[in-house]
N, C-alpha and C. Protein backbone atom coordinates (compact mmCIF):
# COMPACT_ATOMS: atom_id res chain seq x y z
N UNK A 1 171.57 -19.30 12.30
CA UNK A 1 172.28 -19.69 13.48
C UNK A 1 173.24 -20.83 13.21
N UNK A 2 174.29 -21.12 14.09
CA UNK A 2 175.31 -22.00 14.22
C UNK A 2 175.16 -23.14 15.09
N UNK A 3 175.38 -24.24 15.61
CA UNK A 3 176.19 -25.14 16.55
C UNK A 3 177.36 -25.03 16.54
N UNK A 4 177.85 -24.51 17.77
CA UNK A 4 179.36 -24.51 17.92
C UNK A 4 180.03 -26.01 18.86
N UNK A 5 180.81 -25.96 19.35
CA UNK A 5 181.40 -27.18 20.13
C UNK A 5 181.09 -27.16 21.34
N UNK A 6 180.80 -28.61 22.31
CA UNK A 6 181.32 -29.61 21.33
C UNK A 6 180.19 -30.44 20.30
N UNK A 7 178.83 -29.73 20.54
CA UNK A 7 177.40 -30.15 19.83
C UNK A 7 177.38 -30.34 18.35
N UNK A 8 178.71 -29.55 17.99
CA UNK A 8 179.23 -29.80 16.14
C UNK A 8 180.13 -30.97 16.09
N UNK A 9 180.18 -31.79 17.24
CA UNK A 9 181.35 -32.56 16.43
C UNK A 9 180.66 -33.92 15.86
N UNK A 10 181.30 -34.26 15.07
CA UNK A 10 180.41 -35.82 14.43
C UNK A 10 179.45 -36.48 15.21
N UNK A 11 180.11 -37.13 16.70
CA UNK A 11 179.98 -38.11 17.08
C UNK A 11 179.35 -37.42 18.58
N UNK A 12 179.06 -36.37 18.24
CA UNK A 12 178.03 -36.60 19.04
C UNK A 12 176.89 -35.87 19.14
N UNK A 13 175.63 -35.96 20.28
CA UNK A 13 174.39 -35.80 20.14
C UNK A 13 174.22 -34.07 20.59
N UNK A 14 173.63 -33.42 19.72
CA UNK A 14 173.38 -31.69 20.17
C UNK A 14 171.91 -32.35 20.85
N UNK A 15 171.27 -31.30 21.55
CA UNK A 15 169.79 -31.70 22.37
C UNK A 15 169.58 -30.27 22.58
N UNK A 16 168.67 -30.11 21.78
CA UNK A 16 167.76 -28.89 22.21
C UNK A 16 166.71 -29.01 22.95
N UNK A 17 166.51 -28.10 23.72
CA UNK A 17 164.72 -28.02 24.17
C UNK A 17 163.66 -27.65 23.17
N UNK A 18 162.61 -27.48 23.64
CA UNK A 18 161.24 -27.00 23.42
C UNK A 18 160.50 -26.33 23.87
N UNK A 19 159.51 -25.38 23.09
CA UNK A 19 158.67 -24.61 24.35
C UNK A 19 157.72 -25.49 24.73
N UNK A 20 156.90 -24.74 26.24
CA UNK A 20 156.17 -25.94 26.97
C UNK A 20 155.08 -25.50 26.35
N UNK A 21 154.30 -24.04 25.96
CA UNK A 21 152.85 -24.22 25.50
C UNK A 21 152.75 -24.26 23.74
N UNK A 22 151.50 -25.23 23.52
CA UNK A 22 151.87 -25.99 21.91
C UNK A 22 151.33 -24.06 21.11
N UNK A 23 152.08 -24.13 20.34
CA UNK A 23 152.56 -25.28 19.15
C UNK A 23 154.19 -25.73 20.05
N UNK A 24 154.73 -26.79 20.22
CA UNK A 24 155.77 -26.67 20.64
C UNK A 24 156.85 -26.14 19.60
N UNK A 25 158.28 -25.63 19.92
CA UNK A 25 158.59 -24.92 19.38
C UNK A 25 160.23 -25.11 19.32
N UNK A 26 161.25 -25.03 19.02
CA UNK A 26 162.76 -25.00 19.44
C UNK A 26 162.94 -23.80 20.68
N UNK A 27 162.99 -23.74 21.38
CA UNK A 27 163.27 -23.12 22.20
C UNK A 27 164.43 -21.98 21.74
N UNK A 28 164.42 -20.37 22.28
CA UNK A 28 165.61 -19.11 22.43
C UNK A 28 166.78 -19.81 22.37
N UNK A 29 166.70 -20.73 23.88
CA UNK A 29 168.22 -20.66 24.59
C UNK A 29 168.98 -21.92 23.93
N UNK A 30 168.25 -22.80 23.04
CA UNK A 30 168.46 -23.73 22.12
C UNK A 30 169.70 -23.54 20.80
N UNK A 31 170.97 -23.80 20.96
CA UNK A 31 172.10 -23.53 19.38
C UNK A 31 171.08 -24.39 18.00
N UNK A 32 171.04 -23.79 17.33
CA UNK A 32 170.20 -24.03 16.17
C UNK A 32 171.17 -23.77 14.64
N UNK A 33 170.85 -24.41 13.75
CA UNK A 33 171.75 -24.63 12.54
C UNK A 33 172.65 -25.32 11.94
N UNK A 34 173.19 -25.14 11.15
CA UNK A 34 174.83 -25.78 10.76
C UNK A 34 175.95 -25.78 11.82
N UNK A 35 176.26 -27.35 11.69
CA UNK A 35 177.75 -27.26 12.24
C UNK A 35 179.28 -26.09 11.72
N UNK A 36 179.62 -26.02 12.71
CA UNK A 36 180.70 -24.90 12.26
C UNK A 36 182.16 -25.20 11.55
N UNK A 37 182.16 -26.52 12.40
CA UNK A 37 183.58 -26.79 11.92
C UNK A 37 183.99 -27.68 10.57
N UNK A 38 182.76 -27.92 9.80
CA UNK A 38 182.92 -28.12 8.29
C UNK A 38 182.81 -27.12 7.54
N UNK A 39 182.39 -25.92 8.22
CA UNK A 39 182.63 -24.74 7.28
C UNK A 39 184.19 -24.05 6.97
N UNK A 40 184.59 -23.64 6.25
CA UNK A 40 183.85 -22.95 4.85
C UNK A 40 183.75 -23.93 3.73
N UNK A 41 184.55 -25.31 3.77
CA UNK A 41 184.26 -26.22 2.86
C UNK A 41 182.86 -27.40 2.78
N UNK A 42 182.64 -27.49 3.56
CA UNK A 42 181.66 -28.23 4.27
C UNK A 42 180.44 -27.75 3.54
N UNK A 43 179.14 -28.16 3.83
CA UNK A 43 177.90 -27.71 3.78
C UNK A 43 177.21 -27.66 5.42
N UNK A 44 177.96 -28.63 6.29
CA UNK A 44 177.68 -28.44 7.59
C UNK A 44 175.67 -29.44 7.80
N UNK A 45 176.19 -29.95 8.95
CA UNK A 45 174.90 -30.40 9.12
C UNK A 45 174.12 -30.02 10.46
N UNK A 46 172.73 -30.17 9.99
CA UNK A 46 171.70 -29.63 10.97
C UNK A 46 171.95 -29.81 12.06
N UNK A 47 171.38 -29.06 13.36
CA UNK A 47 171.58 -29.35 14.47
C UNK A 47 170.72 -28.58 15.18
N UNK A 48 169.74 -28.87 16.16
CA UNK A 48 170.45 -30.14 17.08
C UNK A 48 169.77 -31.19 16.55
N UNK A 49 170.33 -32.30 16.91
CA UNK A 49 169.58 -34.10 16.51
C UNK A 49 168.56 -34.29 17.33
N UNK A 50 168.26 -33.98 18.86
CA UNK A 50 167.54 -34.50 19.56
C UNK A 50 166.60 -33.06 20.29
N UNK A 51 165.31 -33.19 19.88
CA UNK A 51 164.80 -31.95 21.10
C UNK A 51 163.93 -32.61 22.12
N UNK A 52 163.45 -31.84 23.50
CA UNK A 52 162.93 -32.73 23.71
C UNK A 52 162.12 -31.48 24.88
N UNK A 53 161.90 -32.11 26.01
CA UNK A 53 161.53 -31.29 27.27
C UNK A 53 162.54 -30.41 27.86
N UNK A 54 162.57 -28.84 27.59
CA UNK A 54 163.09 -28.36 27.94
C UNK A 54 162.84 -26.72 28.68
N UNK A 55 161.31 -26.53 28.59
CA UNK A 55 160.95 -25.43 29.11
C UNK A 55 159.85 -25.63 30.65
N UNK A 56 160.14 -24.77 31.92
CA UNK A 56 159.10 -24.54 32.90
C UNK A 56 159.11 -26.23 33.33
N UNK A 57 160.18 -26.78 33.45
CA UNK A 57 160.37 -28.26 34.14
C UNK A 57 160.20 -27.91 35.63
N UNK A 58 159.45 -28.94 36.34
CA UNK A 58 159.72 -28.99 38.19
C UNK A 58 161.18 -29.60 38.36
N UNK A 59 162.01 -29.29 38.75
CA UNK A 59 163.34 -29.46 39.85
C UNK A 59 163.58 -29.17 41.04
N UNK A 60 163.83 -29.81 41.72
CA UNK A 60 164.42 -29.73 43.51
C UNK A 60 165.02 -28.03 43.58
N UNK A 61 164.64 -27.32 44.33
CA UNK A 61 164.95 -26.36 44.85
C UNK A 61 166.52 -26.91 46.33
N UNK A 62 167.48 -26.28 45.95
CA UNK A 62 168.88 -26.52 47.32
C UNK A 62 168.04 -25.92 48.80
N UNK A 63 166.91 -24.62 48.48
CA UNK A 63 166.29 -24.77 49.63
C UNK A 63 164.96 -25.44 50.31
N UNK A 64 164.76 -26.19 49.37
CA UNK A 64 163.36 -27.14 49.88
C UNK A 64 162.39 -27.29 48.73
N UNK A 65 161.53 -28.18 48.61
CA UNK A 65 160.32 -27.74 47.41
C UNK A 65 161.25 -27.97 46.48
N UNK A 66 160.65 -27.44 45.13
CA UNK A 66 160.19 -27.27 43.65
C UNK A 66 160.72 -25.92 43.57
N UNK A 67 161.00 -25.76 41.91
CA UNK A 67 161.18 -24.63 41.40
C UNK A 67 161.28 -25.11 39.69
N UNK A 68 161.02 -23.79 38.83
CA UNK A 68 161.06 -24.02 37.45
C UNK A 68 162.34 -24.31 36.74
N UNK A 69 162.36 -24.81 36.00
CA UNK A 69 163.78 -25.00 35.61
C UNK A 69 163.46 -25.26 33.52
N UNK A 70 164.56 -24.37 32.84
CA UNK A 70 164.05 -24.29 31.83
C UNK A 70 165.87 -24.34 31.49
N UNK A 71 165.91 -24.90 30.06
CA UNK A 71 167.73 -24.98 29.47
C UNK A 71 167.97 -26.27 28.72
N UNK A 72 168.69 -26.36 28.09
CA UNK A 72 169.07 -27.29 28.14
C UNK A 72 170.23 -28.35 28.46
N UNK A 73 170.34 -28.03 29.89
CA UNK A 73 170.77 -28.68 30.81
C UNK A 73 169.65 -28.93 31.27
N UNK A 74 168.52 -29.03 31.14
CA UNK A 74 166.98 -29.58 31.79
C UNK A 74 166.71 -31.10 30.42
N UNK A 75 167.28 -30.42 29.38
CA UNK A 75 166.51 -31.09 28.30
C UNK A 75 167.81 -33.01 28.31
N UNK A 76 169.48 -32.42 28.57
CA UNK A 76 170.15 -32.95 28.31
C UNK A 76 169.82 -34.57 29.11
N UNK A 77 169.61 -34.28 30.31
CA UNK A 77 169.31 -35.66 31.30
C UNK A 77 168.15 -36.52 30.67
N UNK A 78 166.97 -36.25 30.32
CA UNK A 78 165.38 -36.70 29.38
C UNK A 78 166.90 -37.79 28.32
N UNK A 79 167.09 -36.74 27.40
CA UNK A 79 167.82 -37.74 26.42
C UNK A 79 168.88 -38.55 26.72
N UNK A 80 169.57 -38.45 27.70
CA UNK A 80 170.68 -39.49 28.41
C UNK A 80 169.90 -40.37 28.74
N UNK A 81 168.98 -40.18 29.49
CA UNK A 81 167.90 -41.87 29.96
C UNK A 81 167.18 -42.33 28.79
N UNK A 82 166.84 -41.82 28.15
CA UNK A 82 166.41 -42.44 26.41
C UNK A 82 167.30 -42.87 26.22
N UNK A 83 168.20 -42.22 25.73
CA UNK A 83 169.69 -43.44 25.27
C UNK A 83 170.21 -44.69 25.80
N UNK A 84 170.22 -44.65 27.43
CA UNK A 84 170.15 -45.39 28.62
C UNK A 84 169.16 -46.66 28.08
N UNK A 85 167.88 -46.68 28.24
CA UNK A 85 167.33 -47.17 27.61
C UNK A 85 167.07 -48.21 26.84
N UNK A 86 167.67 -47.38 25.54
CA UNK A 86 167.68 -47.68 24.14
C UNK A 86 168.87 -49.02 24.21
N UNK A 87 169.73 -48.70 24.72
CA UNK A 87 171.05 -49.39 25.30
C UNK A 87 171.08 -50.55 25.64
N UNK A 88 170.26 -50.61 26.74
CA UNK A 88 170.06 -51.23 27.38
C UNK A 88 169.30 -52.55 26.74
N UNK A 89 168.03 -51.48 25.97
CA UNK A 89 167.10 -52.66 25.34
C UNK A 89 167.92 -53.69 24.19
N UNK A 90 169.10 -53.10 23.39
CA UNK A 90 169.87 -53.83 22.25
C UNK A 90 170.66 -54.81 22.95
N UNK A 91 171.28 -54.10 24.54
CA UNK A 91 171.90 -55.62 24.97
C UNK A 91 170.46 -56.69 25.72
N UNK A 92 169.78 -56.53 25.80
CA UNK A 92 169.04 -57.24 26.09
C UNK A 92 168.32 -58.29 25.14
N UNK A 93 168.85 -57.90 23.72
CA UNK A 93 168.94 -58.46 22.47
C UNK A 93 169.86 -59.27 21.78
N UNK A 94 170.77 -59.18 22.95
CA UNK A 94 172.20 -59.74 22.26
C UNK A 94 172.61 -58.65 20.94
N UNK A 95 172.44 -57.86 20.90
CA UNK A 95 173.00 -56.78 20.19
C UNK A 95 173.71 -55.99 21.05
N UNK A 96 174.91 -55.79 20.03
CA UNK A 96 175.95 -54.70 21.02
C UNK A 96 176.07 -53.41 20.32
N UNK A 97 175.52 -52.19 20.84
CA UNK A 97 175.43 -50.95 20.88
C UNK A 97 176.85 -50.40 19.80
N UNK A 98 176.42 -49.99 18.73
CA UNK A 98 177.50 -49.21 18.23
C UNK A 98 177.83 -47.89 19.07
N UNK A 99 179.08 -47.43 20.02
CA UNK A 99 179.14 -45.91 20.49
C UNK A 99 178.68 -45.00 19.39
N UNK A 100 179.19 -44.78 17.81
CA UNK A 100 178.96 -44.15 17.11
C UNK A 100 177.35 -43.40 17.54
N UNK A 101 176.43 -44.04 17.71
CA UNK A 101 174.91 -44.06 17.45
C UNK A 101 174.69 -42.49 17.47
């Protein structure tokens, strides 16, 4: 398998899910492999960087209640507030966050 864009580009973070019953697992709906756009010269690097919670999540239903929610657009928000976080904790250090990260 591939990572295509924009999850291949340097600078930034691919996020896969996981399955919910163990062994946990990379998830189907998950881009898995080498980046694309260093190929054919390239060796291309792994991807994704981050997996996390991404299968049979509770989410707000538009008509009331709960409903399952599995993607990673489930998984992407988990790792934005980790990063959030993470962020947060270095300025709270007097360290200033490289964007690169």
């Amino acid at each position: 398998g591939t990572c295509y864009n924009p999850g291949d580009e340097l600078h930034m973070v691919a996020v896969g899910g996981h399955t919910t019953p163990p062994p946990r697992r990379l998830a189907v709906f998950s881009a898995r492999g080498l980046t694309t756009w260093e190929l054919p010269f390239g060796i291309g690097r792994p991807k994704p960087d981050v997996i996390t919670f991404g299968e049979a999540l509770l989410g707000t239903n538009h008509r009331g209640g709960c409903k399952t929610l599995s993607g990673t657009s489930v998984a992407a928000p988990v790792v934005t507030g980790v990063l959030a976080l993470v962020v947060d904790q270095l300025k709270r250090q007097s360290i200033r966050p490289n964007p690169s990260l």
